[in-house]
Protein backbone atom coordinates (compact mmCIF):
# COMPACT_ATOMS: atom_id res chain seq x y z
CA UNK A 1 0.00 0.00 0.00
CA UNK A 2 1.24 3.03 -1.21
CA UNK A 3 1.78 6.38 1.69
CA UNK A 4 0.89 8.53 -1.13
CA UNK A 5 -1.52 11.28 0.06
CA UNK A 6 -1.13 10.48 3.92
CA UNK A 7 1.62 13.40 4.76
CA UNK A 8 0.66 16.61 5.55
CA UNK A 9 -2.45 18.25 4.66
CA UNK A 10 -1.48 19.24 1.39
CA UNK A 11 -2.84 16.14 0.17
CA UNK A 12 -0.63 13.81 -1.60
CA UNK A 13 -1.96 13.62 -5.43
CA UNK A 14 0.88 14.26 -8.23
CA UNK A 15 -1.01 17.74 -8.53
CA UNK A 16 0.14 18.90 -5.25
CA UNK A 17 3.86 18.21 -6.27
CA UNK A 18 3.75 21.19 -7.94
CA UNK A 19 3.30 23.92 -5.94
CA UNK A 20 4.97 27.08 -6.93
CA UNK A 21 5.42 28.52 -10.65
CA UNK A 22 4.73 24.85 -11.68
CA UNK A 23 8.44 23.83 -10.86
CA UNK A 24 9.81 24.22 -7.83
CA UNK A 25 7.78 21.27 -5.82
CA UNK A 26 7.37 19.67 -2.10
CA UNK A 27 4.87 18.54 -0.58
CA UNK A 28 5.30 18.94 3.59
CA UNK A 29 5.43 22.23 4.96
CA UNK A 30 9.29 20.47 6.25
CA UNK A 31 10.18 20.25 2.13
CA UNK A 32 8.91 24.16 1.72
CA UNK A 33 10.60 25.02 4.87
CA UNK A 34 13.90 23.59 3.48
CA UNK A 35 13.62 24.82 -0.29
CA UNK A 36 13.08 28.15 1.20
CA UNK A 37 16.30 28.31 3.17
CA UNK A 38 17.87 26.65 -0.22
CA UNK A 39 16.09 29.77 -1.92
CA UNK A 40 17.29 32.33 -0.19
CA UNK A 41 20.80 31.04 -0.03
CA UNK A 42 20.79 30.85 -3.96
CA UNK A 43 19.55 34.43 -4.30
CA UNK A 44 21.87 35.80 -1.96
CA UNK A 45 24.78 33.77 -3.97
CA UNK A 46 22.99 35.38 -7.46
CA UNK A 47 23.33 38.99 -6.26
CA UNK A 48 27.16 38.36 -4.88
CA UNK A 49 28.08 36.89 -8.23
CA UNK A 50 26.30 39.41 -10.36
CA UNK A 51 28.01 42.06 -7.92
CA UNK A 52 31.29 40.48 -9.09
CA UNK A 53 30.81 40.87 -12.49
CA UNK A 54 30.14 44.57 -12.42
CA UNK A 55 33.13 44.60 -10.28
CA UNK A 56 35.78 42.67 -12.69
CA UNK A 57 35.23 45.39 -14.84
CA UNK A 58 36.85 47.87 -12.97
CA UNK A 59 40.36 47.44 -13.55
CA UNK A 60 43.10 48.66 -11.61
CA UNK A 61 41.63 47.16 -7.95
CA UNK A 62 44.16 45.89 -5.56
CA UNK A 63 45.08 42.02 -5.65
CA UNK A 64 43.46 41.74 -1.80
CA UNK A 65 40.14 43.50 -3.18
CA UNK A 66 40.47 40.91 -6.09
CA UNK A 67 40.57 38.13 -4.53
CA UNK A 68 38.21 38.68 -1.89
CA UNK A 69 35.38 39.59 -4.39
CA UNK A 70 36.22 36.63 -6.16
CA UNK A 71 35.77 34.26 -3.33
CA UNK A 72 32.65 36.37 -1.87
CA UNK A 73 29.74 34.49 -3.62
CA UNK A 74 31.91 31.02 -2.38
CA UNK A 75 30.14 30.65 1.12
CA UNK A 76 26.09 31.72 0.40
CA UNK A 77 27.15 29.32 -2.54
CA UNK A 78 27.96 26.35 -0.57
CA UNK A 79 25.44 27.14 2.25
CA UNK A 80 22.85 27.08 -1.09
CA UNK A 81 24.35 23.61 -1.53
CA UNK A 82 23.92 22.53 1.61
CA UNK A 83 20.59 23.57 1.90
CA UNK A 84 19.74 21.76 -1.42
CA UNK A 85 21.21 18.67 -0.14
CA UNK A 86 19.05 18.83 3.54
CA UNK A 87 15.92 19.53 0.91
CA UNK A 88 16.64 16.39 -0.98
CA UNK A 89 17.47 14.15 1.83
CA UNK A 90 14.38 14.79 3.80
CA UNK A 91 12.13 14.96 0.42
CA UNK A 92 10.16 11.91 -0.31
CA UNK A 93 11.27 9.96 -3.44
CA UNK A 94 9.47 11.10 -6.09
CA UNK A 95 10.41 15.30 -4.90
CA UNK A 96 13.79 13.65 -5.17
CA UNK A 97 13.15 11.94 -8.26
CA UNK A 98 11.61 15.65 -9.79
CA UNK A 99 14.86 17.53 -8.56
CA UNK A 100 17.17 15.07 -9.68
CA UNK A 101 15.73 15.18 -13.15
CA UNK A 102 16.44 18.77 -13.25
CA UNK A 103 19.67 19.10 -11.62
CA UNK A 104 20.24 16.54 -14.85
CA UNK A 105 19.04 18.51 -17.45
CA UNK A 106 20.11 21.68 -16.15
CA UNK A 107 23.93 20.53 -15.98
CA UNK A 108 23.46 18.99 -19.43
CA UNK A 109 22.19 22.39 -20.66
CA UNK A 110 24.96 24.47 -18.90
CA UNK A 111 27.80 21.74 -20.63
CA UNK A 112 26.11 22.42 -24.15
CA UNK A 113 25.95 25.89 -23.55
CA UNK A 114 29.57 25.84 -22.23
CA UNK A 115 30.65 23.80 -25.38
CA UNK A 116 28.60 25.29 -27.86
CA UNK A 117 30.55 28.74 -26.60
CA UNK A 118 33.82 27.56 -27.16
CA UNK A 119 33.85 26.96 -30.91
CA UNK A 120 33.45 31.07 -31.81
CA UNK A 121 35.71 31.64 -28.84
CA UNK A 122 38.39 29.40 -30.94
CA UNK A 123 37.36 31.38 -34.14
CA UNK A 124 37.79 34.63 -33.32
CA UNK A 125 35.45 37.19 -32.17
CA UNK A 126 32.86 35.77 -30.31
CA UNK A 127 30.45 38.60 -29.07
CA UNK A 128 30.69 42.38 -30.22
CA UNK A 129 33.02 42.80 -27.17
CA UNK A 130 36.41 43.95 -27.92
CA UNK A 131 37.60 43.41 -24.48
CA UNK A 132 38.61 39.45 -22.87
CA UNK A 133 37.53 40.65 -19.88
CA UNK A 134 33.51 41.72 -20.80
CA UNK A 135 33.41 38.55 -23.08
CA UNK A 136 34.30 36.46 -20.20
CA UNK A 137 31.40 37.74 -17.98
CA UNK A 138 28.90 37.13 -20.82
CA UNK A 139 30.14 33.94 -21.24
CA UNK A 140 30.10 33.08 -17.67
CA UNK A 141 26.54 34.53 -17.58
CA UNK A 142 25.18 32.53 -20.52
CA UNK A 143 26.10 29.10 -18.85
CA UNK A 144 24.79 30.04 -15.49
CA UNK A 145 21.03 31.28 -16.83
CA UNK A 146 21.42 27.86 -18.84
CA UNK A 147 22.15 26.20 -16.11
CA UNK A 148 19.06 27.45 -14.20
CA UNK A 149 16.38 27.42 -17.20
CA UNK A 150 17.41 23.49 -18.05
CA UNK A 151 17.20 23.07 -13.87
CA UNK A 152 13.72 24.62 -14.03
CA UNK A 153 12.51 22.95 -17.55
CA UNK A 154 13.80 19.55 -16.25
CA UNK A 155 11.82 19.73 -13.31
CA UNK A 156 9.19 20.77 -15.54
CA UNK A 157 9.17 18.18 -17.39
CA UNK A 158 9.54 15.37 -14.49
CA UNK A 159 6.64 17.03 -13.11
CA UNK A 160 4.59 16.07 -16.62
CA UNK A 161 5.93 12.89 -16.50
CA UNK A 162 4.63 12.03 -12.96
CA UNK A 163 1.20 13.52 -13.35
């Protein structure tokens, strides 16, 4: 006999696995609890990147400045990943099943993306940048928004699958 539908109030019906935006799914107010410290973890490490890569284009910043703004988004970035991994531990199995799928597909995006980059980087002028510097922060921002639509459109589509 199946526990489906006996945790929480929430019901447990493949509807109610998806329960914000269509993609982002629990079940147990224990699972939301968890993807919301995983949340804001991953927005905090957003804005310190993205704060970064305004910065890097300042040139002329001391090599202590440097290196601290490089390492800045490091720790909400692993405190996102632990959070992530405490969300997918305690999840049930098919939450795990759904996030799994798109940590799958959204790694498998970010490699094509990553790939697909490379070949006009090897050929010459790659974006209508004339300086390294700005082409490397597009690049670097291409693969991460890759990354994070195939996460989101992989947990889409496990999501589809299970209903």
């Amino acid at each position: 006999m199946s526990n489906v539908g006996t945790r929480g109030s929430r019901g447990g019906t493949p509807e109610s696995y998806s329960r914000f935006l269509g993609f982002i799914c629990w079940e147990t107010g224990r699972d939301a609890r968890n993807m919301l410290h995983f949340a804001g973890w991953f927005v905090l490490t957003v804005f310190s990147r993205e704060a970064v890569n305004f910065t890097e284009l300042q040139v002329g910043m001391p090599a202590v400045l440097a290196w601290g703004l490089a390492l800045a988004p490091a720790l909400p970035a692993f405190l996102a990943v632990m959070a992530y991994r405490k969300f997918l531990r305690e999840a049930d199995e098919m939450i795990r099943h759904i996030h799994m799928t798109g940590l799958a597909v959204g790694c498998g995006a970010a490699f094509f993306v990553s790939m697909a980059l490379q070949v006009p980087l090897s050929y010459g002028d790659p974006f209508p940048y004339k300086d390294v510097l700005a082409a490397a922060v597009v690049h670097k921002t291409l693969v991460f928004m890759a990354m994070i639509v195939g996460w989101v459109h992989g947990q889409r589509l496990a999501t589809r699958r299970v209903k």
